[in-house]
N, C-alpha and C. Protein backbone atom coordinates (compact mmCIF):
# COMPACT_ATOMS: atom_id res chain seq x y z
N UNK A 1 34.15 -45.14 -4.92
CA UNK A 1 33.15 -44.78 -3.93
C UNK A 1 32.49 -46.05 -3.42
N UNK A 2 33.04 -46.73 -2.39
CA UNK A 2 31.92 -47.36 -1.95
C UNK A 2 31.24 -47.47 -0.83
N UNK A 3 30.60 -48.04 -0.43
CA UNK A 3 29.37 -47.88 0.58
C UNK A 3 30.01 -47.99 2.21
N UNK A 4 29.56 -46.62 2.48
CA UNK A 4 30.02 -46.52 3.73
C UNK A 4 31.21 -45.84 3.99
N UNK A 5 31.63 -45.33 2.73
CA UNK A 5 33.13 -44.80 3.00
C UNK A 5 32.98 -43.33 2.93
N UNK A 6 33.31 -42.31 3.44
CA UNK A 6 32.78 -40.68 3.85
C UNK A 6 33.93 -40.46 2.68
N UNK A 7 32.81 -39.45 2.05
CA UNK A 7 33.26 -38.05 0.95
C UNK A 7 33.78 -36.94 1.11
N UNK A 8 35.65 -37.54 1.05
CA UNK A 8 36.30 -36.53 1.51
C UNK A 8 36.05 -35.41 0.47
N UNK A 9 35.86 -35.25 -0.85
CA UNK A 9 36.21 -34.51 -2.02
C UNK A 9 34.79 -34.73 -2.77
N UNK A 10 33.51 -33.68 -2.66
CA UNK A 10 32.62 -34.05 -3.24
C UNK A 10 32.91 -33.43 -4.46
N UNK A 11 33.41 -33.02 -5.49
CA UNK A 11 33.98 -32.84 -6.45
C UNK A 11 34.48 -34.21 -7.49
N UNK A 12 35.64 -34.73 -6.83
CA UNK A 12 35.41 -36.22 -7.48
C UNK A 12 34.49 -36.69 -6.87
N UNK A 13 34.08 -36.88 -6.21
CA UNK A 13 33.07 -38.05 -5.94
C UNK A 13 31.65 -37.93 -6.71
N UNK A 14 31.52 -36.49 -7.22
CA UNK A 14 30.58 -36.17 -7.95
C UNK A 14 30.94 -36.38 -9.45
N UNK A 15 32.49 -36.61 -9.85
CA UNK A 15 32.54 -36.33 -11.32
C UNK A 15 32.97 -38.16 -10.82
N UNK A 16 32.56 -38.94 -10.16
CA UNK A 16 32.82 -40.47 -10.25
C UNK A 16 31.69 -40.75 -10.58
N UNK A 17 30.61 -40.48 -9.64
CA UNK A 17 29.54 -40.88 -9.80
C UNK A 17 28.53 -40.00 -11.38
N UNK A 18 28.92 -39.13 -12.19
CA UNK A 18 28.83 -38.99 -13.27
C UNK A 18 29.25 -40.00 -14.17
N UNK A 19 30.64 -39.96 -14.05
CA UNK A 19 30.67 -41.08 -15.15
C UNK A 19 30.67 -42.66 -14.64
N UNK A 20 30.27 -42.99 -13.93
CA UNK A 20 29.56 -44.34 -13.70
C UNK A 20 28.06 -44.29 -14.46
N UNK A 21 27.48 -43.40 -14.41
CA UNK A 21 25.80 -43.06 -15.02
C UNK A 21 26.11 -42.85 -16.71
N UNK A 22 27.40 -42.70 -16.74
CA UNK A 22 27.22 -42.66 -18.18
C UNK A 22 27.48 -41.27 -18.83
N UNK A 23 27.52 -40.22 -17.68
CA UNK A 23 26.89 -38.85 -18.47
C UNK A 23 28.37 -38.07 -17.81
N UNK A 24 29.40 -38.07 -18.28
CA UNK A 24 31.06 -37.47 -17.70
C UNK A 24 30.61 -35.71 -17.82
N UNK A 25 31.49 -35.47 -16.99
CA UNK A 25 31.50 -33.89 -17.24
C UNK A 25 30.45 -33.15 -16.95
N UNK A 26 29.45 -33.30 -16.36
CA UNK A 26 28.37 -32.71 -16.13
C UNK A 26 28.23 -31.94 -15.01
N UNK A 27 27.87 -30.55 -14.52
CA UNK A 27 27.79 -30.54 -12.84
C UNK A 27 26.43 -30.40 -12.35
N UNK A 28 26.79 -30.39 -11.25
CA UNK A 28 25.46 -30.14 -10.66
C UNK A 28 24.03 -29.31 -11.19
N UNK A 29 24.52 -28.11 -11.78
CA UNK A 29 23.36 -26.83 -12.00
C UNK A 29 23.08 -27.24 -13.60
N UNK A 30 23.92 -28.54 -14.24
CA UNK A 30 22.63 -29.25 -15.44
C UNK A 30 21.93 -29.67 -15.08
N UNK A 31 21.59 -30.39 -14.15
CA UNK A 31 20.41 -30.90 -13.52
C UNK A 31 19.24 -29.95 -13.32
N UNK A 32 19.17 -28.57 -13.14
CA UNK A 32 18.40 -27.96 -12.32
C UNK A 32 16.81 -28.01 -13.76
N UNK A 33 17.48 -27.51 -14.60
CA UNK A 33 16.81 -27.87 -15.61
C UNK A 33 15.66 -28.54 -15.69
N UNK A 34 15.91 -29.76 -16.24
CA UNK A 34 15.17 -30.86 -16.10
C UNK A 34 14.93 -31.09 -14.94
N UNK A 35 15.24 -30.85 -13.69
CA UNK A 35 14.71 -31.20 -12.19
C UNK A 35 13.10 -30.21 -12.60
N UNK A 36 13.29 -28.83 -12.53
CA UNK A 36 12.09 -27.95 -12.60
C UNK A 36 11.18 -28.20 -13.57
N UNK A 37 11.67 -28.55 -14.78
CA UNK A 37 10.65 -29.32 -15.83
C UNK A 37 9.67 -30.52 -15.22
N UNK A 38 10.81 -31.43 -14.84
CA UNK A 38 9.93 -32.64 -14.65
C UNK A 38 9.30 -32.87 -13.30
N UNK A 39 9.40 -32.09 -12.52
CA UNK A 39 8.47 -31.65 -11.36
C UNK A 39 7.36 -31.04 -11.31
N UNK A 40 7.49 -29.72 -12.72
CA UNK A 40 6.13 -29.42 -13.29
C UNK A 40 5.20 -30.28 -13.48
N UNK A 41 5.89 -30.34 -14.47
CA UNK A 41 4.92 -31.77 -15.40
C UNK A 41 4.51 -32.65 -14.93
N UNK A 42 5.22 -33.38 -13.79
CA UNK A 42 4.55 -34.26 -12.79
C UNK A 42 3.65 -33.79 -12.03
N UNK A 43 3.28 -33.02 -11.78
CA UNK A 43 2.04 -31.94 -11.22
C UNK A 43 2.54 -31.35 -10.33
N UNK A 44 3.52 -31.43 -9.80
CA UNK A 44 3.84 -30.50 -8.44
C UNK A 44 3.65 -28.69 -8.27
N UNK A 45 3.16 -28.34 -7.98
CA UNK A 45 2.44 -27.33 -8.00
C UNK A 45 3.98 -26.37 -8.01
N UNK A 46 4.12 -25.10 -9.02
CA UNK A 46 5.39 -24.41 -9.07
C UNK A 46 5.77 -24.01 -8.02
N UNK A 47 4.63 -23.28 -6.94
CA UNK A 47 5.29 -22.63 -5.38
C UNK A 47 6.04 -24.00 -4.62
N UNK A 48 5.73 -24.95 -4.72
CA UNK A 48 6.28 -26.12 -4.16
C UNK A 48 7.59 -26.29 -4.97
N UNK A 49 7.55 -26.51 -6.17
CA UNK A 49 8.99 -26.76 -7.23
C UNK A 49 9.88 -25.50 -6.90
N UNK A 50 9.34 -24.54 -6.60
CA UNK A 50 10.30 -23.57 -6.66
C UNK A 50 10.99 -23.29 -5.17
N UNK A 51 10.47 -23.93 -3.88
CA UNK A 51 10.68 -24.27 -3.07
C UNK A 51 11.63 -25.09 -2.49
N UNK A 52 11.67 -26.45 -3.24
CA UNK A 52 12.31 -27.39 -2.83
C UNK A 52 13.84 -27.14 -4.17
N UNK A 53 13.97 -26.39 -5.15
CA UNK A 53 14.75 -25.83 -5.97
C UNK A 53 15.80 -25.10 -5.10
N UNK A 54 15.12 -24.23 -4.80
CA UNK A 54 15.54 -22.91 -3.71
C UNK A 54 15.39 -21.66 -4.41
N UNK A 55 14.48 -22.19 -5.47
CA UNK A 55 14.72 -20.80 -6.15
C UNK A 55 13.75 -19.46 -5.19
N UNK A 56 14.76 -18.23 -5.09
CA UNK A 56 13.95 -17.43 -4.62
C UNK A 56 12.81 -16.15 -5.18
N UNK A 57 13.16 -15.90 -6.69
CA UNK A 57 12.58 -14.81 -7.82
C UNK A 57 12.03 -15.84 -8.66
N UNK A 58 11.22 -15.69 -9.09
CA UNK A 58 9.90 -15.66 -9.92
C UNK A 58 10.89 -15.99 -11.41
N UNK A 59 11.50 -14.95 -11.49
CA UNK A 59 12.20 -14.82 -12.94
C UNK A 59 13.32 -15.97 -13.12
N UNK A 60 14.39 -16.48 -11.94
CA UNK A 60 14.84 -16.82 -12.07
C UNK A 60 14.27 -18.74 -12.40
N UNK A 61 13.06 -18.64 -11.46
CA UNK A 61 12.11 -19.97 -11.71
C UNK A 61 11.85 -20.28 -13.29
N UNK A 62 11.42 -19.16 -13.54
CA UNK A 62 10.74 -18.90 -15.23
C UNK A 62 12.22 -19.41 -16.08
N UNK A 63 12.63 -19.20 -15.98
CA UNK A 63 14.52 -19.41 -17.11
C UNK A 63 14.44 -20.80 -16.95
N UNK A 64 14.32 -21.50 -15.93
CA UNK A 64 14.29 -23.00 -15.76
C UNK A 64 12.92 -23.59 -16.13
N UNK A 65 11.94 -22.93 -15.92
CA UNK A 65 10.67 -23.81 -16.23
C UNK A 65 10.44 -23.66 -17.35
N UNK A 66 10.92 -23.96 -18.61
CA UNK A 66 11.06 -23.63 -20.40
C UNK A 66 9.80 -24.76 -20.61
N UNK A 67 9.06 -24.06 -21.13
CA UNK A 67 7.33 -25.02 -21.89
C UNK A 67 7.43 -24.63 -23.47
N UNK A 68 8.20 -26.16 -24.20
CA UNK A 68 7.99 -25.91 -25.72
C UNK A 68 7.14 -25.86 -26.26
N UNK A 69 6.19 -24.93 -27.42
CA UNK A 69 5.15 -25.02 -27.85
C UNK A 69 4.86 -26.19 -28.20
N UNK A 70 5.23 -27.42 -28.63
CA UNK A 70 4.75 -28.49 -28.40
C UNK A 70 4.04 -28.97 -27.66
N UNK A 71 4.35 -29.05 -26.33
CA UNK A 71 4.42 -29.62 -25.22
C UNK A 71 3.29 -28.63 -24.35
N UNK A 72 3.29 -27.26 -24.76
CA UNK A 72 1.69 -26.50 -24.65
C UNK A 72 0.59 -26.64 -25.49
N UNK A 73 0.79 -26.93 -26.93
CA UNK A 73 -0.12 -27.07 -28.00
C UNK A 73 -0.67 -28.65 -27.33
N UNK A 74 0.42 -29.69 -26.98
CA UNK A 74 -0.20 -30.78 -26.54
C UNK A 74 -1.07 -30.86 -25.42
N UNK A 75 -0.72 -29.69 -24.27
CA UNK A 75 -1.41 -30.06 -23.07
C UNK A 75 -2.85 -29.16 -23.52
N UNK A 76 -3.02 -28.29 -24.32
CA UNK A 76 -4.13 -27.79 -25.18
C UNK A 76 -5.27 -28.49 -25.52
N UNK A 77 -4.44 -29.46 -26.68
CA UNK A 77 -5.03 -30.30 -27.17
C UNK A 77 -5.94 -31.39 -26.21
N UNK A 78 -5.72 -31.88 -24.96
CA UNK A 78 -5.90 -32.78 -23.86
C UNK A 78 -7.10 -32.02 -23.41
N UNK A 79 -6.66 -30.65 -23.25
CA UNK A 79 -7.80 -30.09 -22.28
C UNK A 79 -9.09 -29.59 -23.11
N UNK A 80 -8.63 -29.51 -24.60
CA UNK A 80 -10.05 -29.35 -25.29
C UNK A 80 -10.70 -30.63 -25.40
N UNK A 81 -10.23 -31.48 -25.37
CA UNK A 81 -10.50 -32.91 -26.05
C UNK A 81 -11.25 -33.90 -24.80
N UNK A 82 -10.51 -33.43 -23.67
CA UNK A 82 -11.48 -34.45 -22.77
C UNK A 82 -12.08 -33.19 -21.78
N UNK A 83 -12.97 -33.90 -21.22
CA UNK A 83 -14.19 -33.36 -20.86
C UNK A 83 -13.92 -32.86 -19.21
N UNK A 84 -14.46 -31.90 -18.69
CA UNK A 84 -13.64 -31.88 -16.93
C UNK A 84 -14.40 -32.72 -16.30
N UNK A 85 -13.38 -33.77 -15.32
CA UNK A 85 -13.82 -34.38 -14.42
C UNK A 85 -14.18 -33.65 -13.12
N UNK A 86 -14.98 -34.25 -12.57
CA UNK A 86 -15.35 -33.72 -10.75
C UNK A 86 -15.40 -35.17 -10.32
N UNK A 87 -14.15 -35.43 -9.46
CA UNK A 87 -13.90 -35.74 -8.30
C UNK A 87 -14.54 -35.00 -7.00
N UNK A 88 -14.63 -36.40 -6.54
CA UNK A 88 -15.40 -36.53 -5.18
C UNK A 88 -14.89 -37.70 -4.46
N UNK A 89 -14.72 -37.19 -2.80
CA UNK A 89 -13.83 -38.46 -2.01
C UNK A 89 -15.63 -39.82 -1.50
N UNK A 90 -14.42 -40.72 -1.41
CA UNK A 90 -16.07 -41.82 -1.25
C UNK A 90 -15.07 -42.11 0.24
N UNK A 91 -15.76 -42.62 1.35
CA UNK A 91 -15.10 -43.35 2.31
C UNK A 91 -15.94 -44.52 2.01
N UNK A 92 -14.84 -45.94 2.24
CA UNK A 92 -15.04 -46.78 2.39
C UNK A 92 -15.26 -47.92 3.74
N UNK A 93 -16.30 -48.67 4.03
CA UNK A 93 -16.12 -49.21 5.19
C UNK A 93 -15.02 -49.17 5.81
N UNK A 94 -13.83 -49.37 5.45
CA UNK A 94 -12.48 -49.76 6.27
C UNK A 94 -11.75 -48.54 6.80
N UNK A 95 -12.36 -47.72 6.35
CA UNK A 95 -12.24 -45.73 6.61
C UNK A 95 -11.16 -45.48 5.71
N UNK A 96 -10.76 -46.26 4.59
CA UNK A 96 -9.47 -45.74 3.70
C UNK A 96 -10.58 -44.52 2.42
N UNK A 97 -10.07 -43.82 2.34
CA UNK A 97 -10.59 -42.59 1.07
C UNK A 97 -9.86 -42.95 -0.19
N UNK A 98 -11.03 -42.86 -1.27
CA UNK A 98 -10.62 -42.82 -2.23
C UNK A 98 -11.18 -42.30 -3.47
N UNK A 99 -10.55 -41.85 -4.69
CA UNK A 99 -11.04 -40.66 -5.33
C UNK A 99 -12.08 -41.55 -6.70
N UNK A 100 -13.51 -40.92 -6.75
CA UNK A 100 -14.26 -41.43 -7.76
C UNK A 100 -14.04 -40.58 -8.91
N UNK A 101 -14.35 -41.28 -10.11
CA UNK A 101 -14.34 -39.86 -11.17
C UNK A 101 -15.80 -39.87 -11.77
């Protein structure tokens, strides 16, 4: 595959560019997974993740968005432990906004 050259066969070109990354054999819909996880978690709000996914049912979102009790007991733990902030926008002379805590 190189640059500039059109993808006659996205099939190999997808199982090339797998195993160049290291990770052979993989297809596309392993990804979806970890795509919906780590879009959560990055804050992206789910109607948005589930959007740009394509997912269209609720249920089918839920099968992909898997939250280990770990990983809830931890975000638990965060939200008992620190205190809620209130944000408020400040403008600055130069008219750029920016967030105080």
């Amino acid at each position: 595959m190189g640059a500039g050259k059109p993808i006659r066969d996205v099939r190999h070109a997808w199982g090339k560019a797998c195993k160049a990354a290291g990770v052979p054999g993989r297809i596309p819909h392993d990804m979806s997974r970890p795509a919906i996880r780590n879009m959560v978690r990055g804050g992206i709000p789910e109607r948005v993740a589930m959007s740009l996914s394509g997912y269209k049912t609720r249920s089918v979102f839920e099968r992909h968005n898997i939250v280990s009790e770990r990983v809830a007991a931890r975000k638990l733990s965060a939200l008992v432990q620190e205190p809620m902030r209130v944000e408020r926008a400040a403008h600055t002379p130069t008219g750029v906004t920016r967030r105080i805590h």
